[in-house]
PDB file of N, CA and C in Angstrom:
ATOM      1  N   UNK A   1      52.623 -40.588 111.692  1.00  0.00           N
ATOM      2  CA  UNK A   1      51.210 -40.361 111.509  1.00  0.00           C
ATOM      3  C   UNK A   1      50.900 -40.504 110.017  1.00  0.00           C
ATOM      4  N   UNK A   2      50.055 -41.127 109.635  1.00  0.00           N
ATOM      5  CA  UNK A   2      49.422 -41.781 108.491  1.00  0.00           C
ATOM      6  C   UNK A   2      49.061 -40.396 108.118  1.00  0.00           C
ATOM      7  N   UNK A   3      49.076 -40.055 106.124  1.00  0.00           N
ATOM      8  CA  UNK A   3      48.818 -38.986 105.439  1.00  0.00           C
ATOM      9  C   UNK A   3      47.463 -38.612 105.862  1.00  0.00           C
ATOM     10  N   UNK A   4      46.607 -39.838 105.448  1.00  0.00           N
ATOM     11  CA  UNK A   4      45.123 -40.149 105.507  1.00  0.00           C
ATOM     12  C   UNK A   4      44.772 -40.711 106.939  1.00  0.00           C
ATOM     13  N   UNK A   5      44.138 -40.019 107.915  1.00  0.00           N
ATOM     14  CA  UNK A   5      44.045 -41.092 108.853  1.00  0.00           C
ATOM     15  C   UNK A   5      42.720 -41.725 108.799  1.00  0.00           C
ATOM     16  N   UNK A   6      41.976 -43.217 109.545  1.00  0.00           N
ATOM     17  CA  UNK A   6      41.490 -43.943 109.265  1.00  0.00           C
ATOM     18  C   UNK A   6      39.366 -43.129 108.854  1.00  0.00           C
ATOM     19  N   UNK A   7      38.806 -42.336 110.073  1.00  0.00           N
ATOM     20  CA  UNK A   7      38.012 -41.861 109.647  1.00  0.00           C
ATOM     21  C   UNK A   7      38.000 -40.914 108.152  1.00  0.00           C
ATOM     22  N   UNK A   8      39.448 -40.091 108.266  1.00  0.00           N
ATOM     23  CA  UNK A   8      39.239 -39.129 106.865  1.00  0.00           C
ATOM     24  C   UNK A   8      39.215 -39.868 105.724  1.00  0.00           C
ATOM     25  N   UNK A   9      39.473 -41.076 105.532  1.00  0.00           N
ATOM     26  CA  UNK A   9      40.151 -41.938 104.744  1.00  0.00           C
ATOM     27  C   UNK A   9      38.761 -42.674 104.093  1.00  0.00           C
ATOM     28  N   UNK A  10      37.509 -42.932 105.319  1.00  0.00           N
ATOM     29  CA  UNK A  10      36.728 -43.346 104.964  1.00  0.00           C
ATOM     30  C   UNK A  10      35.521 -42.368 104.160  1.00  0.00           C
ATOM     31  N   UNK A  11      35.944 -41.170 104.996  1.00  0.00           N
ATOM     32  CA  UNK A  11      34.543 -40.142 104.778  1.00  0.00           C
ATOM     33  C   UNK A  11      34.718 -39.824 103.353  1.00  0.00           C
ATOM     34  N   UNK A  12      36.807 -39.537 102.817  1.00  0.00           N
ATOM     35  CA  UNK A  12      36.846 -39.003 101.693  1.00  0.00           C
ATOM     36  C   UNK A  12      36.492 -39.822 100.367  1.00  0.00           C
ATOM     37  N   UNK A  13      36.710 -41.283 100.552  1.00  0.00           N
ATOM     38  CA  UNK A  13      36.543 -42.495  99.403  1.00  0.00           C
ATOM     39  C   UNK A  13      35.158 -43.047  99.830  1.00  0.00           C
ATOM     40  N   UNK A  14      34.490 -43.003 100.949  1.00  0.00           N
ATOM     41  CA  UNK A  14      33.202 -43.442 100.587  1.00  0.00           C
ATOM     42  C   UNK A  14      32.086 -42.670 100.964  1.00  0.00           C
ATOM     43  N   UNK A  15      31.864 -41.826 101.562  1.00  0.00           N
ATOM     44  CA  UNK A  15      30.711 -40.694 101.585  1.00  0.00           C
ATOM     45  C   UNK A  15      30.562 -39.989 100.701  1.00  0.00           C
ATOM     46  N   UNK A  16      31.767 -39.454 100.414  1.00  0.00           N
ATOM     47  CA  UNK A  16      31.910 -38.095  99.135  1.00  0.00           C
ATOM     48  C   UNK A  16      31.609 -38.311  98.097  1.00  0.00           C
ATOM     49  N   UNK A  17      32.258 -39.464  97.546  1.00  0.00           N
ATOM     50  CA  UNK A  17      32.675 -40.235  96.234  1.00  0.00           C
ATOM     51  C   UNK A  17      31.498 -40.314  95.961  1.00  0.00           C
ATOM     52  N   UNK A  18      30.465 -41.183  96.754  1.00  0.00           N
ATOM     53  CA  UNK A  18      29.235 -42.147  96.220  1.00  0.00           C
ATOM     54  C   UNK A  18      28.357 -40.692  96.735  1.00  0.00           C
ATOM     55  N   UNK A  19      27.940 -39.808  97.297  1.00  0.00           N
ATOM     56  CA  UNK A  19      27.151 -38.681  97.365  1.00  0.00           C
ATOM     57  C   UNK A  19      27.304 -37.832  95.781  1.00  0.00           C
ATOM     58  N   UNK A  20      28.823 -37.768  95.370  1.00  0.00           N
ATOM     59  CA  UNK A  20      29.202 -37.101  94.176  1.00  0.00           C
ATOM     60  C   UNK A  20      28.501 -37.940  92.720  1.00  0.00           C
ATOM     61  N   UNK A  21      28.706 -39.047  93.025  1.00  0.00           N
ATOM     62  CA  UNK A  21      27.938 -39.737  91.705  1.00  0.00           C
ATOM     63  C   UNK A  21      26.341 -39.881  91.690  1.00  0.00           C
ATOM     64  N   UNK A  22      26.296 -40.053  92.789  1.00  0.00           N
ATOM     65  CA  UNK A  22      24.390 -39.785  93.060  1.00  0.00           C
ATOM     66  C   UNK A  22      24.361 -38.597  93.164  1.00  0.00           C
ATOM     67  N   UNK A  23      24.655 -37.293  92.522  1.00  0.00           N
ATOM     68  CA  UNK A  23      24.304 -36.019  92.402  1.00  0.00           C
ATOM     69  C   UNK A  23      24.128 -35.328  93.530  1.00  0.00           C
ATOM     70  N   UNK A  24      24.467 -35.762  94.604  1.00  0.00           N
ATOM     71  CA  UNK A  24      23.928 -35.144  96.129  1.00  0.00           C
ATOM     72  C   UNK A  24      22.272 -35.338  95.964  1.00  0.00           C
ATOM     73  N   UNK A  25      21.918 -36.637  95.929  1.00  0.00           N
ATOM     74  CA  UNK A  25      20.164 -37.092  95.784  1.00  0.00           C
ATOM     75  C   UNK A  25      20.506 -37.541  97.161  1.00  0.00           C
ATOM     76  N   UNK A  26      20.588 -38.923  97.300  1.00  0.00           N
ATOM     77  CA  UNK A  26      20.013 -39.214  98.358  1.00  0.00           C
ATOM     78  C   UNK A  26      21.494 -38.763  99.421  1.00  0.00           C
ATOM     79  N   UNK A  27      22.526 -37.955  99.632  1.00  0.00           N
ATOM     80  CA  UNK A  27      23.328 -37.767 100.423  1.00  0.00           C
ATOM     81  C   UNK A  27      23.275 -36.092 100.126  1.00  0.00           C
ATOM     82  N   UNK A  28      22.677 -35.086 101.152  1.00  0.00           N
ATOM     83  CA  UNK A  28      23.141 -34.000 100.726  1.00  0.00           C
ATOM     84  C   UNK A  28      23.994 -33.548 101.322  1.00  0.00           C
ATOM     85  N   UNK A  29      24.289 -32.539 101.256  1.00  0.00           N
ATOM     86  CA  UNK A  29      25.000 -31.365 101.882  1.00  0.00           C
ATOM     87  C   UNK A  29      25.012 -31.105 103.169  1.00  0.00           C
ATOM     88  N   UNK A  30      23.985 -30.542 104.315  1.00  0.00           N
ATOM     89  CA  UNK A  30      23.431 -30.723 105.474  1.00  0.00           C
ATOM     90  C   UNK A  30      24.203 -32.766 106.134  1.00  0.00           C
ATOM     91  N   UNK A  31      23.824 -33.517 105.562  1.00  0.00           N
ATOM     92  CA  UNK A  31      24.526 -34.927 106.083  1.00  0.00           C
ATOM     93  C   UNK A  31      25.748 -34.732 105.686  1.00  0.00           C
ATOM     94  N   UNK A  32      26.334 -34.318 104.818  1.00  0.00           N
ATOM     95  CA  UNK A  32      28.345 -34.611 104.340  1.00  0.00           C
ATOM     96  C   UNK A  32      28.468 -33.499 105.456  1.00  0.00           C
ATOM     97  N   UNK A  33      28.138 -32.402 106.084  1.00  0.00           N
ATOM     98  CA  UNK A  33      28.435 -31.259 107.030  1.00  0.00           C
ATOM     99  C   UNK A  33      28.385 -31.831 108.486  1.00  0.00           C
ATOM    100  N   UNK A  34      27.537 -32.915 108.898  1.00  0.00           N
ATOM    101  CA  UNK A  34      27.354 -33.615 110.531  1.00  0.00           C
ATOM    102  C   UNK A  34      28.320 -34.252 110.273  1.00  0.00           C
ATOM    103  N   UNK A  35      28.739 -35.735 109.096  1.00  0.00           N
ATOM    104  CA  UNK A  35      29.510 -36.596 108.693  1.00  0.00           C
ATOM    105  C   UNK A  35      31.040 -35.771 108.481  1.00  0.00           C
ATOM    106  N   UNK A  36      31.518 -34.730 108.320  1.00  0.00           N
ATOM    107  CA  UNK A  36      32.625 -33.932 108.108  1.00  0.00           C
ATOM    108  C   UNK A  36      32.865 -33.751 109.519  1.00  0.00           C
ATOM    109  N   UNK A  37      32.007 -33.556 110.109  1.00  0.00           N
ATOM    110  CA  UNK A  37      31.838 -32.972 111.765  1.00  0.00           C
ATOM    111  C   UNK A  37      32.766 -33.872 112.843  1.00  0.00           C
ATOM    112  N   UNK A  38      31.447 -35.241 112.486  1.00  0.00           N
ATOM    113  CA  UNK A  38      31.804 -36.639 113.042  1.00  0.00           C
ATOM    114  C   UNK A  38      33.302 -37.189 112.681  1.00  0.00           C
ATOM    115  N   UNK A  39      33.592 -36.838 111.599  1.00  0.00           N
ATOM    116  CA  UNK A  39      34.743 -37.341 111.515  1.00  0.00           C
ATOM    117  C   UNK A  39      36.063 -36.637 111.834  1.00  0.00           C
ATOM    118  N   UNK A  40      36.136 -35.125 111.927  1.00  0.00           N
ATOM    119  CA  UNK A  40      36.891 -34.068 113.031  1.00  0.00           C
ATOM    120  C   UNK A  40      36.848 -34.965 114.176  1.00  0.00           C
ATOM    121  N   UNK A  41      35.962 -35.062 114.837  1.00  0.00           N
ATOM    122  CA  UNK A  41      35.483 -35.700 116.044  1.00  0.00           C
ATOM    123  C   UNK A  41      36.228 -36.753 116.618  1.00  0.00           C
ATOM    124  N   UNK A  42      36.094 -37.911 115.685  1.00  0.00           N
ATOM    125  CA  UNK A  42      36.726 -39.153 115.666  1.00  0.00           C
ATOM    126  C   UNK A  42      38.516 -38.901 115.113  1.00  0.00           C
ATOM    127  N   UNK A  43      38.840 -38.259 114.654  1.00  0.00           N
ATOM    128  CA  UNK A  43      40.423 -38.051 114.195  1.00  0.00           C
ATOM    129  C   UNK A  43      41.287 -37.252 115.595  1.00  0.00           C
ATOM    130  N   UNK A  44      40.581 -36.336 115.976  1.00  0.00           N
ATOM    131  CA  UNK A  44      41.124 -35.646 117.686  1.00  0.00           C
ATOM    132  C   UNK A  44      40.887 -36.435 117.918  1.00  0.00           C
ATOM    133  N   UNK A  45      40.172 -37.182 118.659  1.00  0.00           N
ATOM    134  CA  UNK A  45      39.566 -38.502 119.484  1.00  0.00           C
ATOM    135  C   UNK A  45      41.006 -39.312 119.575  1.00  0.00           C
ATOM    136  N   UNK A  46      41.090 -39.665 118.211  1.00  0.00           N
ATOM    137  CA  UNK A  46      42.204 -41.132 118.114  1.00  0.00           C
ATOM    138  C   UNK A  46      43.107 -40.117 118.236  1.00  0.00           C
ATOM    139  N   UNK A  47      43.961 -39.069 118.197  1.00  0.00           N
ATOM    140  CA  UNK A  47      44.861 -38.377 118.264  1.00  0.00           C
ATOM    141  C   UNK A  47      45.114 -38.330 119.866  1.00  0.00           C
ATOM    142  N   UNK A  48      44.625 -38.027 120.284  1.00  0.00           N
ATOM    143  CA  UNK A  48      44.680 -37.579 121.688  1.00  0.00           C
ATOM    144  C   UNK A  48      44.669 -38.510 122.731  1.00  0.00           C
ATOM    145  N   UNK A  49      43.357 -39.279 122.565  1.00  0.00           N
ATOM    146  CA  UNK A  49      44.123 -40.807 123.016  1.00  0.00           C
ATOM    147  C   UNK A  49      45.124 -41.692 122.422  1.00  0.00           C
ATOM    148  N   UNK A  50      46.069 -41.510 121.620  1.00  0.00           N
ATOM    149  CA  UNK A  50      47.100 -42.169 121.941  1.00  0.00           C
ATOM    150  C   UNK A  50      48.445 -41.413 122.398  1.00  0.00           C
ATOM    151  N   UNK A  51      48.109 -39.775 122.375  1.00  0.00           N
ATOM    152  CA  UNK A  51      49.026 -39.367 123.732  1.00  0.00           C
ATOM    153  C   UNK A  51      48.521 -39.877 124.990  1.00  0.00           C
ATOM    154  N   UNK A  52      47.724 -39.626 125.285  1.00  0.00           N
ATOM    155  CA  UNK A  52      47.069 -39.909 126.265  1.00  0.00           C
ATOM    156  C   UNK A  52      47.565 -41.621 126.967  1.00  0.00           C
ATOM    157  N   UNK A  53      47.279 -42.665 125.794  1.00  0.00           N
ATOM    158  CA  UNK A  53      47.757 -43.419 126.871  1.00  0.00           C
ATOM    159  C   UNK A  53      49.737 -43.684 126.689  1.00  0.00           C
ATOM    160  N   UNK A  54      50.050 -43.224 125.642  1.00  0.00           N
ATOM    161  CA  UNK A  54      51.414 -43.521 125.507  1.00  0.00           C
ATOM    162  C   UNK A  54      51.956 -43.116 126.971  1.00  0.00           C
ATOM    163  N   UNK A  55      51.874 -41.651 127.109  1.00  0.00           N
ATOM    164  CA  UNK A  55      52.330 -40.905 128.472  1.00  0.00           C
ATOM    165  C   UNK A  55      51.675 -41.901 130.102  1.00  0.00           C
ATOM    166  N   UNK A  56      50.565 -42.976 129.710  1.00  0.00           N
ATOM    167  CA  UNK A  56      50.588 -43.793 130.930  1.00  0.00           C
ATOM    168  C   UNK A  56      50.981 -44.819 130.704  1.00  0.00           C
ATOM    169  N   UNK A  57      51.356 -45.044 130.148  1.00  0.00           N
ATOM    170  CA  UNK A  57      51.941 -46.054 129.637  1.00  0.00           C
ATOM    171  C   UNK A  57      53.796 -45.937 129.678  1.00  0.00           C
ATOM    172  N   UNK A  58      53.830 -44.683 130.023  1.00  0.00           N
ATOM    173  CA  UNK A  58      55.419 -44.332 130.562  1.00  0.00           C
ATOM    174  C   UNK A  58      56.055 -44.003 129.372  1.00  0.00           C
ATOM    175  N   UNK A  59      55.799 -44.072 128.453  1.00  0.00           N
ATOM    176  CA  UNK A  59      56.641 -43.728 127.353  1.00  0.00           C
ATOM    177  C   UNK A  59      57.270 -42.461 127.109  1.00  0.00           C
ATOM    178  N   UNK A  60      58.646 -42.508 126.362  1.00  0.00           N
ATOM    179  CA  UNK A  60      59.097 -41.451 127.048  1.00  0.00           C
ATOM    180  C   UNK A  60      59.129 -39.762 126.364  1.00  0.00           C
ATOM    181  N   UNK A  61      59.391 -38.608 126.703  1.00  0.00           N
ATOM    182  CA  UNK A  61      58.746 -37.540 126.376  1.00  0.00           C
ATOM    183  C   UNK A  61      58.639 -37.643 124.866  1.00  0.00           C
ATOM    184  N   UNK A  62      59.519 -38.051 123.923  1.00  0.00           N
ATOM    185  CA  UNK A  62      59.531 -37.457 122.529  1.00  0.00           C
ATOM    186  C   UNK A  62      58.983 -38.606 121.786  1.00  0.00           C
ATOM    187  N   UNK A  63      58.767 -39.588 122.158  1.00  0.00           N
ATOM    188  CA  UNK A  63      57.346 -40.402 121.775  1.00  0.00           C
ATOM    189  C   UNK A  63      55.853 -39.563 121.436  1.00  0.00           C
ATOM    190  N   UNK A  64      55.980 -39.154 122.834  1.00  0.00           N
ATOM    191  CA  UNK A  64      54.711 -38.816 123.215  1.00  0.00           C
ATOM    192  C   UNK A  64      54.377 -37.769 123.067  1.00  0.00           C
ATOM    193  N   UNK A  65      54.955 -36.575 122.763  1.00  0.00           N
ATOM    194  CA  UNK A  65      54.775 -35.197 122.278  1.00  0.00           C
ATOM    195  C   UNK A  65      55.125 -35.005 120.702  1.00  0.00           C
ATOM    196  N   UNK A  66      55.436 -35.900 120.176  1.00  0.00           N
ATOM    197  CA  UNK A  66      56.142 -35.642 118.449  1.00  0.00           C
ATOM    198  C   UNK A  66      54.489 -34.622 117.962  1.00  0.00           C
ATOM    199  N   UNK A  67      53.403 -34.526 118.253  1.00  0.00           N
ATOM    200  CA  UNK A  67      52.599 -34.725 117.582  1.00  0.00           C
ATOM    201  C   UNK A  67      51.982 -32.796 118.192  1.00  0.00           C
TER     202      UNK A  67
END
């Protein structure tokens, strides 16, 4: 499993970053809190489906549970 996975990866180098240099103007606080949300969201998401299909996919227990 990747340090960074692909949503955290985006939210932390391009939401944050560019909200932090625009002073929190046009990105506040209230949006980085749904967008922090969304991206929880999307990281279980991809987590879970790929137990999910590894285990139909037959693969075998310690594949598919490492996680």
């Amino acid at each position: 499993m990747p340090l960074l996975p692909g949503p955290a990866f985006i939210w932390r180098l391009g939401v944050f970053i560019w909200a932090w240099n625009d002073d929190f103007v046009h990105i506040g606080w209230p949006t980085l809190l749904v967008l922090d949300l969304l991206t929880i969201v999307a990281w279980l998401a991809d987590l879970l489906l790929s137990i999910i299909s590894s285990r139909r996919a037959r693969a075998g227990n310690p594949s598919a549970s490492r996680f």
